[in-house]
Protein backbone atom coordinates (compact mmCIF):
# COMPACT_ATOMS: atom_id res chain seq x y z
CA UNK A 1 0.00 0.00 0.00
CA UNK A 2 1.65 3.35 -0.86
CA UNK A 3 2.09 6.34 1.76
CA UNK A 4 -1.05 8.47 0.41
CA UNK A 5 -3.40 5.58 0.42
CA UNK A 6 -2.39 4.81 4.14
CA UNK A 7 -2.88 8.29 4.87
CA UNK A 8 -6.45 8.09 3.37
CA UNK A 9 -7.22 4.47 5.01
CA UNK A 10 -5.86 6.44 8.69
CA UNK A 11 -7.79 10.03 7.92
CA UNK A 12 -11.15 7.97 7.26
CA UNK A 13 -10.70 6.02 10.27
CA UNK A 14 -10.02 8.66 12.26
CA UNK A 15 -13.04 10.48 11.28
CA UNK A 16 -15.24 7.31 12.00
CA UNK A 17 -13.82 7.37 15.72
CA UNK A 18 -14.71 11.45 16.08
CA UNK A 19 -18.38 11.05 14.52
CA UNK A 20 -18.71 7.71 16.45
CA UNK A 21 -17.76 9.60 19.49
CA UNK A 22 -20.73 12.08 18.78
CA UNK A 23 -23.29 9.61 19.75
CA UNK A 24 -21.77 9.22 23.67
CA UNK A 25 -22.72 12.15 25.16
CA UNK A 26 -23.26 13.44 28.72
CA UNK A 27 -25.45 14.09 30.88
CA UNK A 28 -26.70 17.33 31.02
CA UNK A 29 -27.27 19.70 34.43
CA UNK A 30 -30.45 21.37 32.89
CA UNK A 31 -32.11 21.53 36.83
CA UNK A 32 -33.70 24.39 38.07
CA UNK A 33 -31.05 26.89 39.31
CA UNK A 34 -33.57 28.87 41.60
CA UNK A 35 -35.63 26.37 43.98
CA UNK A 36 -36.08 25.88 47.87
CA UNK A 37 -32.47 25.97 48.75
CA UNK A 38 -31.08 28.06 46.75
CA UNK A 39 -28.81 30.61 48.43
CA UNK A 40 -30.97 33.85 48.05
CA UNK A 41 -33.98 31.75 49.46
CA UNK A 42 -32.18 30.79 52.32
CA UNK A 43 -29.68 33.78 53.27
CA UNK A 44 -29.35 37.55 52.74
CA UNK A 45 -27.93 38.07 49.47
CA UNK A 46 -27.84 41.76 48.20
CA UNK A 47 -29.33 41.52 44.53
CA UNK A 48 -26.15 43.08 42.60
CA UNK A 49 -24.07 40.09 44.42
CA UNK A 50 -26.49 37.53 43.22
CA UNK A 51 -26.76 38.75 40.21
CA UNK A 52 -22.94 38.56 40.20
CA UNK A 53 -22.59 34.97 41.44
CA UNK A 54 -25.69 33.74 38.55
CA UNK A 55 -23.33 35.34 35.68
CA UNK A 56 -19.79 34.64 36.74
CA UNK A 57 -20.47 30.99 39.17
CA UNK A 58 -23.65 29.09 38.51
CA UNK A 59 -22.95 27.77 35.27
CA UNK A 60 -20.63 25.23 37.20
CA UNK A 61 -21.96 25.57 40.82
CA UNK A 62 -26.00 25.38 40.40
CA UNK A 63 -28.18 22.63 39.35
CA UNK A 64 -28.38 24.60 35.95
CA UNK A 65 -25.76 25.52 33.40
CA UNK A 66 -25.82 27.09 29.85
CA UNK A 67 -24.45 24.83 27.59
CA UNK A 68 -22.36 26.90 24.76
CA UNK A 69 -22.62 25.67 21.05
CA UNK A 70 -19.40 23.61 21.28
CA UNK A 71 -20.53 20.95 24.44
CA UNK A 72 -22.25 19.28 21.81
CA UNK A 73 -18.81 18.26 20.52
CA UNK A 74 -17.20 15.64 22.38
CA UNK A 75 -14.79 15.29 24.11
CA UNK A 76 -15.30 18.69 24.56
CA UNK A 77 -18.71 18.23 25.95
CA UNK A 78 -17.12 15.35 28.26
CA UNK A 79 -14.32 17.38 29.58
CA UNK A 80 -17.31 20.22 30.15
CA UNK A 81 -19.63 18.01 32.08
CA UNK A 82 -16.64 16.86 34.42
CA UNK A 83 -16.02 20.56 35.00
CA UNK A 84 -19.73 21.08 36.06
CA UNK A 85 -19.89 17.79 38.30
CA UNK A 86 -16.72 18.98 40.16
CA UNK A 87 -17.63 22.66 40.56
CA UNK A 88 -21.22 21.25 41.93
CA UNK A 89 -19.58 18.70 44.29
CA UNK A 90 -17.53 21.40 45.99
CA UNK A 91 -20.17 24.02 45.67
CA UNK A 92 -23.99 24.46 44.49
CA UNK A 93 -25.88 27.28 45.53
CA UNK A 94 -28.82 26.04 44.03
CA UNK A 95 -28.89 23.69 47.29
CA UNK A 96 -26.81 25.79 49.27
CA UNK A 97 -29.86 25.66 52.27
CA UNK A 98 -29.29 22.11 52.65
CA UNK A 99 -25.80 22.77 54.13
CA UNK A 100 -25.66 22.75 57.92
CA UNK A 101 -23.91 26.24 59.40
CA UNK A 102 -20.65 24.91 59.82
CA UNK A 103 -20.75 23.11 56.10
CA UNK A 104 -22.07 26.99 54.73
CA UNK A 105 -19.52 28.89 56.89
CA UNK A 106 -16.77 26.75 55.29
CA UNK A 107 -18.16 27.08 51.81
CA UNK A 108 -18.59 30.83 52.55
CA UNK A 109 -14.59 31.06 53.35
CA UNK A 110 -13.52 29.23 50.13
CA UNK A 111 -15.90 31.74 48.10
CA UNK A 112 -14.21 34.44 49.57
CA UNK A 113 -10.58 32.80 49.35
CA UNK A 114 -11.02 31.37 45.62
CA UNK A 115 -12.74 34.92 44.45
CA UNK A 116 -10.30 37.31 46.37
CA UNK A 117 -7.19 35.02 45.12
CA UNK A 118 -8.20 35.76 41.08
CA UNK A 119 -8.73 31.69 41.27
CA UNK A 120 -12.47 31.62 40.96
CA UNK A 121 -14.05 32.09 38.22
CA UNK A 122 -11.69 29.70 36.38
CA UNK A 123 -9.34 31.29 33.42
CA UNK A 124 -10.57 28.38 31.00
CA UNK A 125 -14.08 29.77 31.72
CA UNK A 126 -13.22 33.23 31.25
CA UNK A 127 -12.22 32.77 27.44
CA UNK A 128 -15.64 32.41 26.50
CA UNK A 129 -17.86 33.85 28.83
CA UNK A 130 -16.22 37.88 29.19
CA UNK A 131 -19.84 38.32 31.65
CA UNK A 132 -18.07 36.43 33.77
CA UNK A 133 -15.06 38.38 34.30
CA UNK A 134 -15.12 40.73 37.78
CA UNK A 135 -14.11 43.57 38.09
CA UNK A 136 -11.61 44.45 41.49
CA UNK A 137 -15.08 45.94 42.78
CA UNK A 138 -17.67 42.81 41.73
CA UNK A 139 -14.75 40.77 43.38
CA UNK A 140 -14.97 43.01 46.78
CA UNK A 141 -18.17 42.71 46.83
CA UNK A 142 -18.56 39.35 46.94
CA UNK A 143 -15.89 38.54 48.68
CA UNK A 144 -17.24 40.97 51.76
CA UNK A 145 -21.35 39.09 51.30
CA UNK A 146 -19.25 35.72 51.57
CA UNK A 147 -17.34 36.87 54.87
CA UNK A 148 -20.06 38.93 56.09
CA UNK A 149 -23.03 35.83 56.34
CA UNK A 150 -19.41 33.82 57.50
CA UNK A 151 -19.29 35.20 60.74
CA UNK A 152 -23.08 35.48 60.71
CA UNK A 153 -23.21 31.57 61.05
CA UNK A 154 -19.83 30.88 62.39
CA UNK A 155 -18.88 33.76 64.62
CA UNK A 156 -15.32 32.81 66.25
């Protein structure tokens, strides 16, 4: 077999294994973001902070994301939908009632660490979503709600 007909033979192959990988997709985390437990149902949350935390956090850390044009593409919809699972198992304000004090108080003081630190939201997120992006004043502000109801339900 010559070089250009291997090439051929390996291209076609390769494009059966990306459109076969089309049909595994994830699941989806199309819940309702707003509910019973949800964090501004359950605590004081000034309305410009919330509004702040639904653009820049939720999409990973609520029981509802947006799902951009390209998680239809896997892997890139894989690698997306281990993103959301992780951000949700460390923190979900859509069921952020359910936490006890002590389990809020501790999520409150990695909000306010992972925000004030530049490490929250995530730079890979930031590429394509610029309504995400705070400003050193979003930042303060929720970095000051998240300390504030802190020592509200775990006062030293």
């Amino acid at each position: 077999m010559k070089k250009s007909q291997r090439l051929r033979v390996a291209a076609a192959a390769a494009a059966l294994v990306v459109l076969g990988l089309q049909a595994v997709r994830p699941a989806r985390n199309l819940g309702a973001a707003a509910g019973p437990q949800e964090v501004a149902q359950c605590y004081a949350v000034p309305a410009d902070v919330h509004r702040l935390l639904v653009a820049a956090c939720y999409d990973c850390h609520s029981n509802h994301t947006d799902y951009p044009w390209y998680a239809n593409v896997q892997p890139v919809g894989w690698w997306l939908a281990s993103h959301v699972t992780g951000g949700r198992d460390h923190l979900n304000f859509s069921d952020f009632g359910a936490y006890g004090a002590r389990q809020a108080a501790r999520r409150l003081d990695g909000i306010a660490d992972q925000v004030d630190e530049g490490k929250m939201p995530l730079r890979s997120y930031l590429w394509l979503h610029p309504a995400a992006r705070l400003t050193e004043a979003e930042r303060t502000k929720i970095v000051d709600w998240a300390q504030d109801l802190h020592d509200k339900l775990a006062p030293e």
